[in-house]
N, C-alpha and C. Protein backbone atom coordinates (compact mmCIF):
# COMPACT_ATOMS: atom_id res chain seq x y z
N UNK A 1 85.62 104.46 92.57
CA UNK A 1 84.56 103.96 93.40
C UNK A 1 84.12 105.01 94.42
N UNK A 2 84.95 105.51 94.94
CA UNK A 2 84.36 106.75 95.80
C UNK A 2 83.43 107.65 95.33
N UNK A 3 84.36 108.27 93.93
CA UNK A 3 83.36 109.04 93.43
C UNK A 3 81.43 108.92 93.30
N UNK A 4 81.34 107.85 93.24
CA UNK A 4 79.89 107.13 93.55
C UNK A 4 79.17 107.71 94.86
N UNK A 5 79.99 107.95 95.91
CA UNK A 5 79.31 107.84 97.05
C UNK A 5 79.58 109.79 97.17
N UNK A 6 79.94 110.41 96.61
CA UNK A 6 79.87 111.41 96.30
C UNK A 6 80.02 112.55 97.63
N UNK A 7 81.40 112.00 98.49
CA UNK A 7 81.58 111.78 99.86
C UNK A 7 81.63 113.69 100.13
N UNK A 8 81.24 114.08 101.18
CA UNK A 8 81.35 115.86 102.23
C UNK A 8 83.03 115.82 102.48
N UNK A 9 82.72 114.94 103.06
CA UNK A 9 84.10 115.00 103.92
C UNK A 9 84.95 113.42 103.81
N UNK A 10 86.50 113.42 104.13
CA UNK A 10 87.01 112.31 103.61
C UNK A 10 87.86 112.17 104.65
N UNK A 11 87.48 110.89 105.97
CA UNK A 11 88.44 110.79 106.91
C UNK A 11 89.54 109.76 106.44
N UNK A 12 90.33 109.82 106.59
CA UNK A 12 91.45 109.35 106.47
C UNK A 12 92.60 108.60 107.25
N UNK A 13 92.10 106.77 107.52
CA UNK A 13 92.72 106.50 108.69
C UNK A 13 94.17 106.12 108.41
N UNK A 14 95.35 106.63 107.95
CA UNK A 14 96.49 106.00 107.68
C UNK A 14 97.29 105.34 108.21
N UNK A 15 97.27 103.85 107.30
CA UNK A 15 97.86 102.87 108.16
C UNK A 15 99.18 102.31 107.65
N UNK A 16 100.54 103.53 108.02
CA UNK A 16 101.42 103.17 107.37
C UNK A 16 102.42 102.08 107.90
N UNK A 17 101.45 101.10 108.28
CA UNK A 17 102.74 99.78 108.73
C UNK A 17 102.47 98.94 107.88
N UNK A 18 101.92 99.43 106.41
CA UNK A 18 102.11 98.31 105.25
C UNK A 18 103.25 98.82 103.94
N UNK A 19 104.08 99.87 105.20
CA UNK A 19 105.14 99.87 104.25
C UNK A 19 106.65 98.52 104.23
N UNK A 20 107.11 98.33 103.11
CA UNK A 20 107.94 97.36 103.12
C UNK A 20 108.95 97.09 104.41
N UNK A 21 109.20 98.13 104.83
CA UNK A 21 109.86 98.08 106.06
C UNK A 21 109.61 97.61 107.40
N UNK A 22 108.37 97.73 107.49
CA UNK A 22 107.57 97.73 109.17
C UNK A 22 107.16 95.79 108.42
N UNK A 23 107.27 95.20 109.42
CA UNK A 23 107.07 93.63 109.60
C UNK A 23 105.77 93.72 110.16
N UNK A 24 104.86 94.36 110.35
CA UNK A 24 103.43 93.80 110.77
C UNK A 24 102.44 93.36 109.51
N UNK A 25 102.41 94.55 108.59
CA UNK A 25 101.22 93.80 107.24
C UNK A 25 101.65 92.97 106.17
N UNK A 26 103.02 93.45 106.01
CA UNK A 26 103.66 92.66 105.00
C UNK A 26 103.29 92.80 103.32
N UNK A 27 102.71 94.57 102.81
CA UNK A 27 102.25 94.58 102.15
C UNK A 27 103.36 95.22 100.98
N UNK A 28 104.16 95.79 101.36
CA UNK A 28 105.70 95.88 100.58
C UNK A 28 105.31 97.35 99.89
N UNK A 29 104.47 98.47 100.39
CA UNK A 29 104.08 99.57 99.62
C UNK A 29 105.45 100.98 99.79
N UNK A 30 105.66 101.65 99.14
CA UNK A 30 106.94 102.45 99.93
C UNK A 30 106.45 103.74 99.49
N UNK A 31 107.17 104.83 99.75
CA UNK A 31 107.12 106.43 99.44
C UNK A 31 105.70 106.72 99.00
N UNK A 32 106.23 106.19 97.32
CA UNK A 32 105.23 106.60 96.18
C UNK A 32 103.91 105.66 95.85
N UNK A 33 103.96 104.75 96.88
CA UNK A 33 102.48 103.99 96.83
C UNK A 33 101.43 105.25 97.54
N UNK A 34 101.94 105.74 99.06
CA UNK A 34 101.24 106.61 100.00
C UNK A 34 101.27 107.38 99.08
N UNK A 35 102.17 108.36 98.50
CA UNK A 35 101.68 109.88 97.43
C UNK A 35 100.85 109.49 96.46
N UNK A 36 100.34 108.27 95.61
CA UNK A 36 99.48 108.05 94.77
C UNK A 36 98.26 108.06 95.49
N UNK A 37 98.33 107.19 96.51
CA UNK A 37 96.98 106.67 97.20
C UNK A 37 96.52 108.39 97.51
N UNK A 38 96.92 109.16 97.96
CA UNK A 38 97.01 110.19 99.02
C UNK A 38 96.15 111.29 97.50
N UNK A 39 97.13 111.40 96.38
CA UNK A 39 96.59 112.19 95.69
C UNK A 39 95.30 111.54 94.66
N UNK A 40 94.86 110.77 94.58
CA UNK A 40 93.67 109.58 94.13
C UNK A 40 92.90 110.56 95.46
N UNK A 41 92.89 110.57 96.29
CA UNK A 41 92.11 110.31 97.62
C UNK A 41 91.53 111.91 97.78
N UNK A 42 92.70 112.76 97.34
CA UNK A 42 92.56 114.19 97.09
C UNK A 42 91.68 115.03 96.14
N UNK A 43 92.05 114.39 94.66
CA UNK A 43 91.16 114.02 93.71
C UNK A 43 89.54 114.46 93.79
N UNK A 44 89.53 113.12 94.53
CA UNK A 44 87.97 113.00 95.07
C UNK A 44 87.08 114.04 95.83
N UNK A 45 87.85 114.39 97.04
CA UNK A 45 87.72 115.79 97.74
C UNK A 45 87.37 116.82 97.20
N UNK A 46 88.73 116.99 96.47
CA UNK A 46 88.43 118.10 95.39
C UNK A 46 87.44 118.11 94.72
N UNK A 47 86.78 117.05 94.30
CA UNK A 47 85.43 116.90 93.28
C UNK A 47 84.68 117.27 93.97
N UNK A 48 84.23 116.48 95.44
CA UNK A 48 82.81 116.22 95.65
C UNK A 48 83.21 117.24 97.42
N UNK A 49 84.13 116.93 98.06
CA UNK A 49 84.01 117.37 99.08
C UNK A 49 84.69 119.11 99.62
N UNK A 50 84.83 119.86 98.16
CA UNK A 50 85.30 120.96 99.05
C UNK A 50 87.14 120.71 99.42
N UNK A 51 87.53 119.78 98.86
CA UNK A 51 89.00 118.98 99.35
C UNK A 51 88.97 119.01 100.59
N UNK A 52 88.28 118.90 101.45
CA UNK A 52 88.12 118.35 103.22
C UNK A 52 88.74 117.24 103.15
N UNK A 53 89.51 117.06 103.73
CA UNK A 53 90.03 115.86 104.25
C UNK A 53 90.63 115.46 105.89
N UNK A 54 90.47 115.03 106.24
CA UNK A 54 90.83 114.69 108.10
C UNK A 54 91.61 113.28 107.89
N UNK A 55 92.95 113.42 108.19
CA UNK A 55 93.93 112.36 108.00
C UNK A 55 94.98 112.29 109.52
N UNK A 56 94.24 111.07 109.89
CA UNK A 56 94.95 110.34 111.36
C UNK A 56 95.80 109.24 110.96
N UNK A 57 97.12 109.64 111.94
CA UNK A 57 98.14 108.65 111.89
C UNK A 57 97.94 107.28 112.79
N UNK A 58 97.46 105.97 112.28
CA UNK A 58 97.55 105.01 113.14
C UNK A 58 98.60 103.91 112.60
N UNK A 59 98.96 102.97 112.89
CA UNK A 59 100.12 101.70 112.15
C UNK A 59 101.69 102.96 111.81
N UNK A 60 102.28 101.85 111.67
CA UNK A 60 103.35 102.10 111.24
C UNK A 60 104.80 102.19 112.31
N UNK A 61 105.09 101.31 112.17
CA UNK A 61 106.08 100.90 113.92
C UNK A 61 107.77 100.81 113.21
N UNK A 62 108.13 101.02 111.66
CA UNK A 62 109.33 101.07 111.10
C UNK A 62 109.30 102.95 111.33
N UNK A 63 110.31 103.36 111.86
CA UNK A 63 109.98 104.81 112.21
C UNK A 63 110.69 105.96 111.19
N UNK A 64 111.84 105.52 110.32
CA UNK A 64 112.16 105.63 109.30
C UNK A 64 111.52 105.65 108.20
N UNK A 65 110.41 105.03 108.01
CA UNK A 65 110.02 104.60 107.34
C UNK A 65 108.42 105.46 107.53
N UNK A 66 108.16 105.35 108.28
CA UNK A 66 107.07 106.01 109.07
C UNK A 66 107.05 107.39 108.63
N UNK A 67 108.40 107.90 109.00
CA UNK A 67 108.71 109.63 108.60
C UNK A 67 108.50 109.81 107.14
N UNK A 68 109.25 108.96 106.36
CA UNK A 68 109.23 109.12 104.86
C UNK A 68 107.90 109.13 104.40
N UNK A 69 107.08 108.35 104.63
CA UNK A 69 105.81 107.87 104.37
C UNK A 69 105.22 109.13 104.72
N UNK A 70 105.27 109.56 106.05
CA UNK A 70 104.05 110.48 106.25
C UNK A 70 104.41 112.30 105.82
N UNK A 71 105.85 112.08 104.92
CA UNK A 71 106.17 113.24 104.54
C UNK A 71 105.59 113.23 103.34
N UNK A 72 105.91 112.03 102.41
CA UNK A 72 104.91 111.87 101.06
C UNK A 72 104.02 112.13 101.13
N UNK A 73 102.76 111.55 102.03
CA UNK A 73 101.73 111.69 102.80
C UNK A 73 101.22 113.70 102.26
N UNK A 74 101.89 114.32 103.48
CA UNK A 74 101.52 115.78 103.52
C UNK A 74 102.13 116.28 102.50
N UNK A 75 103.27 116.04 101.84
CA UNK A 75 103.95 116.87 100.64
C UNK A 75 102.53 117.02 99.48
N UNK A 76 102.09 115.57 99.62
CA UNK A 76 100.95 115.44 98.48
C UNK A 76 99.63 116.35 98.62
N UNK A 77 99.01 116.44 100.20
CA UNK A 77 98.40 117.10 100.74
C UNK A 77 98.74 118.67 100.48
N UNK A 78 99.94 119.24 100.81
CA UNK A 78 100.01 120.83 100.43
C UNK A 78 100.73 121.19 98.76
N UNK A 79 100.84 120.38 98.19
CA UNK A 79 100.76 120.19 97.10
C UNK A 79 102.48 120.43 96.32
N UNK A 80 103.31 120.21 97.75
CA UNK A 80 104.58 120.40 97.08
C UNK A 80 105.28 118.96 96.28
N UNK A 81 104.29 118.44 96.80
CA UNK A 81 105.01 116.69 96.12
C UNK A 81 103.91 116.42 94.97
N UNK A 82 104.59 115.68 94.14
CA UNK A 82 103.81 115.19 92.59
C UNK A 82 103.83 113.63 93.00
N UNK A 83 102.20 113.28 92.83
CA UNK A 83 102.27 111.98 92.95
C UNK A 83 102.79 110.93 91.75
């Protein structure tokens, strides 16, 4: 669906308190949900935007969990992690 909108630039608000751990969203996503989403999201960049991407940390209050997440997160980003 993105690809449609054939996006410059791709901000990126990450809201990792819908990992299974953190009790606020309750959405049960862990590690390798964020490295899929993250490289899907990259993907796109790469197509249409130059791979620009601007990725802010908001949510995520399990802090363990938080770390893991936002290491998947950038591993996927500098390309040492396989989604």
């Amino acid at each position: 669906m993105l690809n449609a909108f054939r996006p410059e630039l791709i901000y990126l608000s990450a809201g990792f308190d819908a990992h299974r751990d953190d009790e606020l969203a309750n959405l049960g996503w862990v590690e390798s949900n964020f490295a899929l989403l993250t490289a899907r999201i990259l993907d796109v960049a790469n197509r249409h935007a130059k791979g620009r991407i601007i990725s802010m940390l908001e949510g995520g209050y399990a802090l363990k969990a938080l770390a893991r997440s936002v290491g998947a997160r950038v591993g996927v980003l500098l390309g040492a992690v396989d989604a």
